[in-house]
Protein backbone atom coordinates (compact mmCIF):
# COMPACT_ATOMS: atom_id res chain seq x y z
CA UNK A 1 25.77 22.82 2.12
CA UNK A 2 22.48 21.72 3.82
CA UNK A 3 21.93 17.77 4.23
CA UNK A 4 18.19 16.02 3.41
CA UNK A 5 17.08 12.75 4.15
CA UNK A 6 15.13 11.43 2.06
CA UNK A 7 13.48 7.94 2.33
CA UNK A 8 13.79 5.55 -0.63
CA UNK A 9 15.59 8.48 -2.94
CA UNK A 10 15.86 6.66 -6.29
CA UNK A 11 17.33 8.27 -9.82
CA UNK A 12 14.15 9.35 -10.69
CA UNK A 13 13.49 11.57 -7.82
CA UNK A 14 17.08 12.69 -8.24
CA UNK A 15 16.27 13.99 -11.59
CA UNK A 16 12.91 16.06 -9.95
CA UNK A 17 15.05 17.21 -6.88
CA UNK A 18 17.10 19.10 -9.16
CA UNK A 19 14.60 21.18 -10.48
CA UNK A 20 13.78 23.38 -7.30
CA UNK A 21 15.23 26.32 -6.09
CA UNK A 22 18.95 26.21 -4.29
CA UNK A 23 18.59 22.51 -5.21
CA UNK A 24 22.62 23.18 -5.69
CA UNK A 25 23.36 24.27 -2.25
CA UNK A 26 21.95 21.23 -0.42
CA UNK A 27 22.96 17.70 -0.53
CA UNK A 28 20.51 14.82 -0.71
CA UNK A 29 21.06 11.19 1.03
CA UNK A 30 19.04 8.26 0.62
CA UNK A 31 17.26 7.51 3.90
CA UNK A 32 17.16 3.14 3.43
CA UNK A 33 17.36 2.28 -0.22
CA UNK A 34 14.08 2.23 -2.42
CA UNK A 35 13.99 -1.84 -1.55
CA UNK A 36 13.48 -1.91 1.94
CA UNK A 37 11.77 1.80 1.82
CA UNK A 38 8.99 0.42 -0.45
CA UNK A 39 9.24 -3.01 -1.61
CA UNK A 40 10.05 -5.20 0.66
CA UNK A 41 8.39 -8.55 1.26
CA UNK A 42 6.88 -7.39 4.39
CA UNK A 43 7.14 -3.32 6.39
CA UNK A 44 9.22 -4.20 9.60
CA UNK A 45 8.99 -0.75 11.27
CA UNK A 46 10.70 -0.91 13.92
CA UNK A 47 13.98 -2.62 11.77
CA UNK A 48 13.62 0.05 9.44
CA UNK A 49 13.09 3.01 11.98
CA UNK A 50 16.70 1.46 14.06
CA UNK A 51 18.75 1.64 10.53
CA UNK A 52 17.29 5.02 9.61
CA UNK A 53 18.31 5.76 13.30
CA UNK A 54 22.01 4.58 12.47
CA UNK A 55 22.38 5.85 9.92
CA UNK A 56 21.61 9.44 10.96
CA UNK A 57 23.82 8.88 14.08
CA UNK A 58 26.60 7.74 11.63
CA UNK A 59 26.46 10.99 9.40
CA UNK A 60 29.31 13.12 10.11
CA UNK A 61 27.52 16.67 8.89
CA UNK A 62 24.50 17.97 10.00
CA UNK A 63 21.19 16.46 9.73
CA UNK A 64 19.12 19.26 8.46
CA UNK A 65 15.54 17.71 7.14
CA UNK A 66 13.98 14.31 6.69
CA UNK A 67 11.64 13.43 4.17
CA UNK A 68 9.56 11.23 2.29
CA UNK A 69 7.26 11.08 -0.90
CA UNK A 70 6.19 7.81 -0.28
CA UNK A 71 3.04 6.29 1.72
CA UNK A 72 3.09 4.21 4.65
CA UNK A 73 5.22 3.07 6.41
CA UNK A 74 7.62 5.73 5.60
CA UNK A 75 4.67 8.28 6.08
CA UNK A 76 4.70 8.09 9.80
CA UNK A 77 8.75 7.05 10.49
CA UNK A 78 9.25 10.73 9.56
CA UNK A 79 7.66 12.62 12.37
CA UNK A 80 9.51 10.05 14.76
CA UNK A 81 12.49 10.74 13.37
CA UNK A 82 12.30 14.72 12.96
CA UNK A 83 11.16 14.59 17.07
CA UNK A 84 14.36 12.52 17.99
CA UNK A 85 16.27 14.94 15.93
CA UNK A 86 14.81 18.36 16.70
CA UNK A 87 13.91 18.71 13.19
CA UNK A 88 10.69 20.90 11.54
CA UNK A 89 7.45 19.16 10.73
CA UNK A 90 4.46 17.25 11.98
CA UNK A 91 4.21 15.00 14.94
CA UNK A 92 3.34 11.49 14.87
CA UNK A 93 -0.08 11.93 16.59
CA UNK A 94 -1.17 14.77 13.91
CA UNK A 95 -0.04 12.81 10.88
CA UNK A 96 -2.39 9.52 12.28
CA UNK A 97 -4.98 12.02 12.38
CA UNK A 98 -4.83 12.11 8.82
CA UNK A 99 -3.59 8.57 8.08
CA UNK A 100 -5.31 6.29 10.33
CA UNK A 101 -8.71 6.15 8.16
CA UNK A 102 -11.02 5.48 11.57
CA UNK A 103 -9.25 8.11 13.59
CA UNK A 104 -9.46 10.55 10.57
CA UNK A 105 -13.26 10.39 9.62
CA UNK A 106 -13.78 11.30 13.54
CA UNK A 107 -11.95 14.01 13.42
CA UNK A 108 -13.72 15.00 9.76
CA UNK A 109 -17.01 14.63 11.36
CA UNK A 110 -16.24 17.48 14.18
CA UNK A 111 -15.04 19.67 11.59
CA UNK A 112 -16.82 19.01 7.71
CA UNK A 113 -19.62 16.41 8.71
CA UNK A 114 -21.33 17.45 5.67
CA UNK A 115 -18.41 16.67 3.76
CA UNK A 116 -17.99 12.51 4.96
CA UNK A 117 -20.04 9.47 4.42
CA UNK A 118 -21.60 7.36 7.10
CA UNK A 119 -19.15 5.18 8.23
CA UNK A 120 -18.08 2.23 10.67
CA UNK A 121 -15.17 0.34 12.05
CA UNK A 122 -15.34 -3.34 11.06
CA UNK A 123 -13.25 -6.24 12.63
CA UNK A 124 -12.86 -8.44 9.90
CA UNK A 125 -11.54 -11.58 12.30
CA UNK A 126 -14.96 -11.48 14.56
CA UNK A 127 -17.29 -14.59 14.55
CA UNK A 128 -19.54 -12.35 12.95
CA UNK A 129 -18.15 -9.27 11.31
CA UNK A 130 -21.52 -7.75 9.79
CA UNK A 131 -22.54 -7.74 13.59
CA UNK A 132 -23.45 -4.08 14.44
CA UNK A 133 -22.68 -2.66 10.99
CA UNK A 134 -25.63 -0.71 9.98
CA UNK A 135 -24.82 0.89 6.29
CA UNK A 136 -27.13 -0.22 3.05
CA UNK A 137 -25.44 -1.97 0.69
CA UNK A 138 -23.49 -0.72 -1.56
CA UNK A 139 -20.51 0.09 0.31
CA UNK A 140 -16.86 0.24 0.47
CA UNK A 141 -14.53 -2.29 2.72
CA UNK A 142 -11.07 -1.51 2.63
CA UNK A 143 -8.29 -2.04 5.74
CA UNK A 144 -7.61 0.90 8.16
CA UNK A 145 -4.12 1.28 6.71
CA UNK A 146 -2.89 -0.22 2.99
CA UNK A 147 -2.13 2.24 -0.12
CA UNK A 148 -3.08 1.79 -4.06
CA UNK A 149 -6.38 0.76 -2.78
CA UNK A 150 -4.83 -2.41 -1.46
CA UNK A 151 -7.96 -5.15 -0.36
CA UNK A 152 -10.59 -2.53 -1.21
CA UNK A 153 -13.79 -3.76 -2.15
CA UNK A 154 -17.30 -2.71 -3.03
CA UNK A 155 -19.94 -4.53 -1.25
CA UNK A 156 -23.25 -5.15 -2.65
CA UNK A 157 -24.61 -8.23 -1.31
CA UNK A 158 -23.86 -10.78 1.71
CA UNK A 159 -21.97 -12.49 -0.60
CA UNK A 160 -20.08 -9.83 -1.45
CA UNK A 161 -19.10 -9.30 2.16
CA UNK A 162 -18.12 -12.70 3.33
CA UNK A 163 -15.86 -12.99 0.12
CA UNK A 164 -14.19 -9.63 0.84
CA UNK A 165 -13.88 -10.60 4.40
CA UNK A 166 -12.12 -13.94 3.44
CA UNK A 167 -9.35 -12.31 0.77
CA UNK A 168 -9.06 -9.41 3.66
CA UNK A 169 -8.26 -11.63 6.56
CA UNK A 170 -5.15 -13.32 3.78
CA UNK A 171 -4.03 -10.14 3.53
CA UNK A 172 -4.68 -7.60 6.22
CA UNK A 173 -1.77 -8.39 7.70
CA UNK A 174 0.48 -7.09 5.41
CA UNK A 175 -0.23 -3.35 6.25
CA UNK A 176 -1.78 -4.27 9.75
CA UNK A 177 1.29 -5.66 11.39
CA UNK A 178 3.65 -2.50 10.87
CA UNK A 179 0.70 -0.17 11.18
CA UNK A 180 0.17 -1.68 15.16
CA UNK A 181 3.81 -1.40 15.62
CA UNK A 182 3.61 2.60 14.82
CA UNK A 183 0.26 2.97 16.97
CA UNK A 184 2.32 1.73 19.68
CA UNK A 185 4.38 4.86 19.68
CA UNK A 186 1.82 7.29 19.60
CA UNK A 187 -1.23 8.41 22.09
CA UNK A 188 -4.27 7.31 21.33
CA UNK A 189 -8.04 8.07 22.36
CA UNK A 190 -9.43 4.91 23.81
CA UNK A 191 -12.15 4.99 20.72
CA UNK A 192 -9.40 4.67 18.22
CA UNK A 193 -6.91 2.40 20.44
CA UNK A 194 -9.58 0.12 20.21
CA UNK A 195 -9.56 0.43 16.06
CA UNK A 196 -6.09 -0.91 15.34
CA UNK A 197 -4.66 -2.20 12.18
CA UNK A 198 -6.15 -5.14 11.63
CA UNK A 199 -9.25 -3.41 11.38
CA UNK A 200 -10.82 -2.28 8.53
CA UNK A 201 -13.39 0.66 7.55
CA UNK A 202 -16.46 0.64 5.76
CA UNK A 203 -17.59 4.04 4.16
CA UNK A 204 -21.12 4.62 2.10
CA UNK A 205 -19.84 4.68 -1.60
CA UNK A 206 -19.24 8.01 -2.02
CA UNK A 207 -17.10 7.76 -5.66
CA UNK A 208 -19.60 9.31 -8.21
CA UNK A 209 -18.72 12.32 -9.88
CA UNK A 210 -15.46 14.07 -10.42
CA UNK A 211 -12.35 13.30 -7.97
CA UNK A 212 -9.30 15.43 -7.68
CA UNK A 213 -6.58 16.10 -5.06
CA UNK A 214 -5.50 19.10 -3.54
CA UNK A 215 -1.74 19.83 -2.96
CA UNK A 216 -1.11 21.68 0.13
CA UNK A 217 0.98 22.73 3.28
CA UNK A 218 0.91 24.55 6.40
CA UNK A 219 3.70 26.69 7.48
CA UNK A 220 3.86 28.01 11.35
CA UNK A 221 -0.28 27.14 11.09
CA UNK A 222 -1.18 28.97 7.72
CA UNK A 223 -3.12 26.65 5.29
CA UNK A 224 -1.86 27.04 1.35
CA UNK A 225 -3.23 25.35 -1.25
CA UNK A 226 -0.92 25.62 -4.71
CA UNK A 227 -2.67 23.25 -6.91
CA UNK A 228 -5.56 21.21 -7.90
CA UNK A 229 -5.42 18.02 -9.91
CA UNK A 230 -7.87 15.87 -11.10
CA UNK A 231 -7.99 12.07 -11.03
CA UNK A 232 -9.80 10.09 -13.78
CA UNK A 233 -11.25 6.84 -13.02
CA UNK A 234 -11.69 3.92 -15.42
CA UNK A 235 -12.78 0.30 -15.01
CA UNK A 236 -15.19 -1.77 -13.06
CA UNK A 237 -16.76 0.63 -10.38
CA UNK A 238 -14.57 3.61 -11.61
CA UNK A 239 -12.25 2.16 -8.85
CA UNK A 240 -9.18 1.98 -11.06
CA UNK A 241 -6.93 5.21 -11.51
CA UNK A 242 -6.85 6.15 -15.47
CA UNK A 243 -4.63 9.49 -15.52
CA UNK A 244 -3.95 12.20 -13.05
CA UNK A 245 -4.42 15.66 -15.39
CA UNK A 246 -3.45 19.08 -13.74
CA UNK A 247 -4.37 21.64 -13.80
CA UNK A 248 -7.66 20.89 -12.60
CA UNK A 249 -10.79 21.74 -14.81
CA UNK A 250 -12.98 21.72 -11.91
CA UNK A 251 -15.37 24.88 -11.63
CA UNK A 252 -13.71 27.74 -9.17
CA UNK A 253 -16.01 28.07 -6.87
CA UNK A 254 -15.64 24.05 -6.51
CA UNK A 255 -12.09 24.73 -5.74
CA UNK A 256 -12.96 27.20 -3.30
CA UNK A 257 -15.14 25.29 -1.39
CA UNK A 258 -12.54 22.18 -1.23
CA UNK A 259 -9.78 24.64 -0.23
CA UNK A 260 -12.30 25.64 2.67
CA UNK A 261 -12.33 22.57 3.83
CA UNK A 262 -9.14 21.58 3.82
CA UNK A 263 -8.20 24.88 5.85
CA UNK A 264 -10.50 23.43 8.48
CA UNK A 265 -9.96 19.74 8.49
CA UNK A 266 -5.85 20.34 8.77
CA UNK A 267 -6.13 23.06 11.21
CA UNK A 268 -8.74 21.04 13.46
CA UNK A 269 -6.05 18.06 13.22
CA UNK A 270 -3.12 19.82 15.03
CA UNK A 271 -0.91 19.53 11.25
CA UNK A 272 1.70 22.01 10.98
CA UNK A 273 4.85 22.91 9.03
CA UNK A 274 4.13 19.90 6.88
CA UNK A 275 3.22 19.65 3.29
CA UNK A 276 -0.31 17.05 2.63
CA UNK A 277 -2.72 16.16 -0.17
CA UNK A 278 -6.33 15.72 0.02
CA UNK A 279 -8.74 13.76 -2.12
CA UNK A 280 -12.38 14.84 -2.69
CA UNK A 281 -14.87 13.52 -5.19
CA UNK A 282 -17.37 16.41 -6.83
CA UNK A 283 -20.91 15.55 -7.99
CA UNK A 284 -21.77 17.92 -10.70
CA UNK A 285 -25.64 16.94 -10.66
CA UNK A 286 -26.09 17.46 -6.86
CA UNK A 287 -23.79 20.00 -6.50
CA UNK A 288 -22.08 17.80 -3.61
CA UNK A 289 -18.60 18.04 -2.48
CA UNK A 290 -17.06 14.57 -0.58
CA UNK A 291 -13.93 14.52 0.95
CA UNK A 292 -12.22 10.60 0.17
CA UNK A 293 -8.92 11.15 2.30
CA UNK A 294 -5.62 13.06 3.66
CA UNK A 295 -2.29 11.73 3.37
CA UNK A 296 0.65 13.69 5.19
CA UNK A 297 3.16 14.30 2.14
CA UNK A 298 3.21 14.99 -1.00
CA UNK A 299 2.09 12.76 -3.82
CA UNK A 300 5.31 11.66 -5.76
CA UNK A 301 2.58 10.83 -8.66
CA UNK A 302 2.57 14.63 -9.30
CA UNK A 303 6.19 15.20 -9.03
CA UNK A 304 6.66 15.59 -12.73
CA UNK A 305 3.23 17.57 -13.74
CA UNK A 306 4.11 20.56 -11.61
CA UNK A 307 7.46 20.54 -13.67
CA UNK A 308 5.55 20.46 -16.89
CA UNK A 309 3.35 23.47 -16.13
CA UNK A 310 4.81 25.21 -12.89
CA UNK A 311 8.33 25.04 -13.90
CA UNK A 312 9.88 22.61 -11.04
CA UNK A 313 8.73 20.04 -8.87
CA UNK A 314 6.63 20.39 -6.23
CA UNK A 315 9.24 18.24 -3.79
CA UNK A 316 10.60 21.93 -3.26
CA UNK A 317 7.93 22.65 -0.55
CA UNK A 318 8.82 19.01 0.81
CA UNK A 319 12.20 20.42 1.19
CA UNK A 320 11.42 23.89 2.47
CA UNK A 321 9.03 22.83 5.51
CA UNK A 322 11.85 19.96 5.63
CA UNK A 323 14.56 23.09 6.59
CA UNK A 324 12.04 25.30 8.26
CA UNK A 325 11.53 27.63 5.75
CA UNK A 326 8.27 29.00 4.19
CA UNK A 327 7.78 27.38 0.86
CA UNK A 328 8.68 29.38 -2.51
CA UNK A 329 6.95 27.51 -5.89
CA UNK A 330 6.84 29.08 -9.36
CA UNK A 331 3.94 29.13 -11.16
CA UNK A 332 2.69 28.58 -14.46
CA UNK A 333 6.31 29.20 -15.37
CA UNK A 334 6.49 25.25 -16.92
CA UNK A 335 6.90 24.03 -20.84
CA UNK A 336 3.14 22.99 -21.68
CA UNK A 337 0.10 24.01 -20.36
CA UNK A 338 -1.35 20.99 -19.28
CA UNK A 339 0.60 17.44 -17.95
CA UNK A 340 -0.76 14.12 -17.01
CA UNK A 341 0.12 10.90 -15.43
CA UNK A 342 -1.18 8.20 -17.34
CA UNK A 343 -1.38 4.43 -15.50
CA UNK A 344 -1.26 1.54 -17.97
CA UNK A 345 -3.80 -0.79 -16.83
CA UNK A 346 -5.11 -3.95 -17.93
CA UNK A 347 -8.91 -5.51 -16.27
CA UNK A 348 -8.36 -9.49 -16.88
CA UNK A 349 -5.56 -11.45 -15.82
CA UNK A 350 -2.29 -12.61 -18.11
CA UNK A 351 0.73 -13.53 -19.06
CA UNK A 352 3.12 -10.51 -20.30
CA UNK A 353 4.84 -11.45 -23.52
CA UNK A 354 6.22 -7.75 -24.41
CA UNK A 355 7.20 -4.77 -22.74
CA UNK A 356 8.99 -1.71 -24.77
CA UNK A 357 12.63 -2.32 -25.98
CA UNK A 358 15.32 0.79 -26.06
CA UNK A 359 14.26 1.30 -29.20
CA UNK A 360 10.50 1.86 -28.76
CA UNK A 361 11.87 3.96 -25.48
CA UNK A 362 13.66 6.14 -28.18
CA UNK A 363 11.59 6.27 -30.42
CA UNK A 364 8.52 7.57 -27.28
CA UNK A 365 11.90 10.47 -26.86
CA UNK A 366 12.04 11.68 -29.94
CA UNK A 367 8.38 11.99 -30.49
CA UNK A 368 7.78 13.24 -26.92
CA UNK A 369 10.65 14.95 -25.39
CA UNK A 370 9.33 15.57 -22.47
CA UNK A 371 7.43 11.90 -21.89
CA UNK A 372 9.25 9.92 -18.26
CA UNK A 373 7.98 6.43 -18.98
CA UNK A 374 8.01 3.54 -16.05
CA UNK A 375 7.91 -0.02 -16.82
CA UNK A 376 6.25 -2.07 -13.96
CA UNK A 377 6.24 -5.70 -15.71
CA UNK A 378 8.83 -7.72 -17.52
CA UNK A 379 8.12 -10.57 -19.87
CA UNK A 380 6.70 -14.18 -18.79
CA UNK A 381 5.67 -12.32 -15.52
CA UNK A 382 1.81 -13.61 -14.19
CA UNK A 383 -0.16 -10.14 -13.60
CA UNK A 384 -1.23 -12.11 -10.76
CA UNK A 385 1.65 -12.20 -9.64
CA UNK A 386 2.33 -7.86 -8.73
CA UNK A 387 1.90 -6.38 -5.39
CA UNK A 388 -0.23 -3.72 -3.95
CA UNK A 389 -2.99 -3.39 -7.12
CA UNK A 390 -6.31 -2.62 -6.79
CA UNK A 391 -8.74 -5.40 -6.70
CA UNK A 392 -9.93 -5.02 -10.53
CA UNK A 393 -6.98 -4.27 -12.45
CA UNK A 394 -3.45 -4.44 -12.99
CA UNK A 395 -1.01 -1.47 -13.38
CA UNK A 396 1.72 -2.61 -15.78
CA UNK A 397 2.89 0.93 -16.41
CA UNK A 398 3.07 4.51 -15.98
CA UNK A 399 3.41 7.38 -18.44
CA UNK A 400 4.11 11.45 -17.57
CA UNK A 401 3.33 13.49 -20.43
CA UNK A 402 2.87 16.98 -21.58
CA UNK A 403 0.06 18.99 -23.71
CA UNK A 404 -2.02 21.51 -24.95
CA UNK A 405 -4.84 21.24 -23.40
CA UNK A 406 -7.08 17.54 -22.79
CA UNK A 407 -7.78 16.97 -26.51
CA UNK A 408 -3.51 17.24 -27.38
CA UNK A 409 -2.97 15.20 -24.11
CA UNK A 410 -5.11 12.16 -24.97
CA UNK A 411 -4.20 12.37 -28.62
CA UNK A 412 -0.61 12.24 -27.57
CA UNK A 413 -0.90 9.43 -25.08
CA UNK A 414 -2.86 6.75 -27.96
CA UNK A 415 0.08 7.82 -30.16
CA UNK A 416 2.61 6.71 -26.70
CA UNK A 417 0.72 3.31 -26.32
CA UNK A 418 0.78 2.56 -30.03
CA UNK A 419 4.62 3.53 -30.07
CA UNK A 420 5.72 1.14 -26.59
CA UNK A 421 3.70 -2.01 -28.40
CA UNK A 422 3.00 -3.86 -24.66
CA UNK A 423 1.58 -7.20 -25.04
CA UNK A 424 -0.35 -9.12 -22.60
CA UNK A 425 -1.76 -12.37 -23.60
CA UNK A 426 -5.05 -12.83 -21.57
CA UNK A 427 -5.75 -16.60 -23.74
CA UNK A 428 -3.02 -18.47 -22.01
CA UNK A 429 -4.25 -17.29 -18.51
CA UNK A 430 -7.46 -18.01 -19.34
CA UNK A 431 -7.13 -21.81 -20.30
């Protein structure tokens, strides 16, 4: 019996564990609960980096792999920990390559320049931060480090700017402070020492078109890429994530070209036995391929769509780079054809007065066997009032179903929504 780590392991994840292959011949442990993992009032890495410490020294067994699913901070504790422990995977330094937004587009630009937006490090606590910044309006301002599109704005106007610049200097710190304290165990070039987290980057808009996200790994410095999922955007500025929908419907030789390019941005980065995910956005009427970002892991988000229509969760290449081993994935070997993640999202503030009772949660079972449904609100709770949303909507839920094809998945999610009967009562908020 092998022993993984995993940070934040919850039930859930449990449940998508046990769908790879020898999932019965190794034994997982939660690495920190899913509390002070994820959701803790504030990220105090070096706290969390001494009790994951302990409680590896404690084990008795072996330590044979440590993991995570989840973004930062947990992102980058892992490479620390696998170094201290001998263990396969990425160093710290490659996964900031990825991860440190400033430190990545540098990197991009030696490798796909084509393939990045102008760009510029801002310091949002200067006397004047628009000093030196040369991009046209519109752009995008968002933090060096954050996740869910945490303080990310789109800047049209001065206004725009100094308004940003006010809610990101509230907030920054959030992501900045724990960010700093893992730059401090790495080596950095003096061009991105100088970039730290309480910095933030601002990027030409770059989000028309089509986005997806590839799901990758390298094993002993071979690039494979095993799927391809698109992400739909709603709202104001398509900034908002609708539904993740694998597989992707994206042209082939669109695929081909992002695959490319991920070969050659990882391999440039120094990234090795290590699974990662990168975003690109696709404009159909130019024919122009974008590449958003990297993130060193594997999306958790998708966790459930690879079971649908591979036959088992993707976390089993997690696990095999995790042990050393060269990944093996099924393929197309799932129940339906097509899955999706579907985020329940509401654009105007309010008060929640109803969220789905057992029996609307059996009643979405028996319809949809397959459907895993997430509940991120309870009643009387402000919207206002939930962490880590984007800064034009609220996520209030989260549902992973199966279909057909697009038409059967959309039909079967408005059937879902009507079924769970949320209500959120925008007067109230209003007055």
């Amino acid at each position: 019996m092998r022993n993984v780590f995993i940070f934040g392991l919850d039930d859930f994840h449990r449940r998508q564990l046990a769908t790879i292959q020898g999932s019965e011949q190794i034994a997982f442990h939660p690495l920190l609960n899913k509390h002070e993992a994820i959701h803790p009032e504030r990220f105090p890495v070096n706290e969390m980096l001494e009790k994951s410490r302990a409680t590896l020294e404690a084990f008795s067994g072996s330590v044979d792999a440590v993991c995570t699913y989840w973004d930062f901070p947990t992102s980058t504790l892992v490479p620390i920990l696998r170094e201290r422990w001998g263990l396969s995977g990425a160093g710290l330094n490659a996964v900031l390559r990825l991860e440190h937004k400033y430190w990545a587009r540098l990197e991009q630009q030696a490798t796909v320049p084509d393939l990045i937006p102008a760009f510029a490090a801002v310091d949002p606590f200067a006397d004047d931060p628009r000093a030196g910044l040369t991009l046209d309006y519109p752009f995008w301002l968002k933090p060096i480090k954050a996740h869910s599109s945490y303080l990310g704005f789109r800047i049209d106007s001065d206004a725009r700017f100094d308004e940003a610049i006010k809610k990101i200097r509230r907030g920054i710190a959030q992501f900045g402070q724990p960010f700093n304290e893992v730059l401090e165990k790495a080596s950095l070039p003096p061009e991105v020492a100088a970039v730290d987290g309480y910095h933030c980057i601002a990027e030409q808009i770059i989000s028309a078109g089509q986005q997806c996200t590839l799901e990758g790994y390298v094993f002993e410095g071979d690039v494979h890429v095993y799927g391809i999922i698109d992400s739909i955007r709603a709202g104001r500025h398509r900034s908002s994530f609708q539904r993740y929908q694998y597989p992707s419907q994206l042209p082939r030789r669109v695929q081909d070209r992002m695959i490319d390019a991920a070969r050659r941005v990882i391999t440039h980065a120094g990234y090795d036995n290590a699974p990662f995910n990168m975003e690109f956005f696709w404009s159909r009427a130019a024919d122009q391929l974008s590449l958003l970002e990297v993130n060193a892991r594997c999306s958790k988000s998708h966790s459930p769509l690879f079971v649908e229509v591979d036959g088992a969760s993707h976390l089993q290449v997690m696990v095999n780079l995790g042990l050393g081993e060269a990944p093996a994935f099924p393929y197309r070997q799932g129940q339906f054809p097509m899955a999706a993640k579907f985020m329940l999202r509401v654009f105007r503030p309010g008060i929640v007065r109803r969220v789905p009772e057992a029996a609307d949660i059996e009643a979405l079972k028996a319809r949809f066997p397959e459907a895993e449904l997430h509940v991120l609100v309870e009643p009387g709770m402000d919207l206002d009032t939930l962490r880590f949303q984007d800064s034009y909507s609220y996520e209030i839920g989260v549902i992973f179903l199966g279909g057909q094809n697009q038409a059967d998945l959309l039909a079967r999610y408005r059937e879902a929504i009507r079924i769970l009967g949320f209500e959120i009562d925008h007067a109230s908020k209003a007055a």
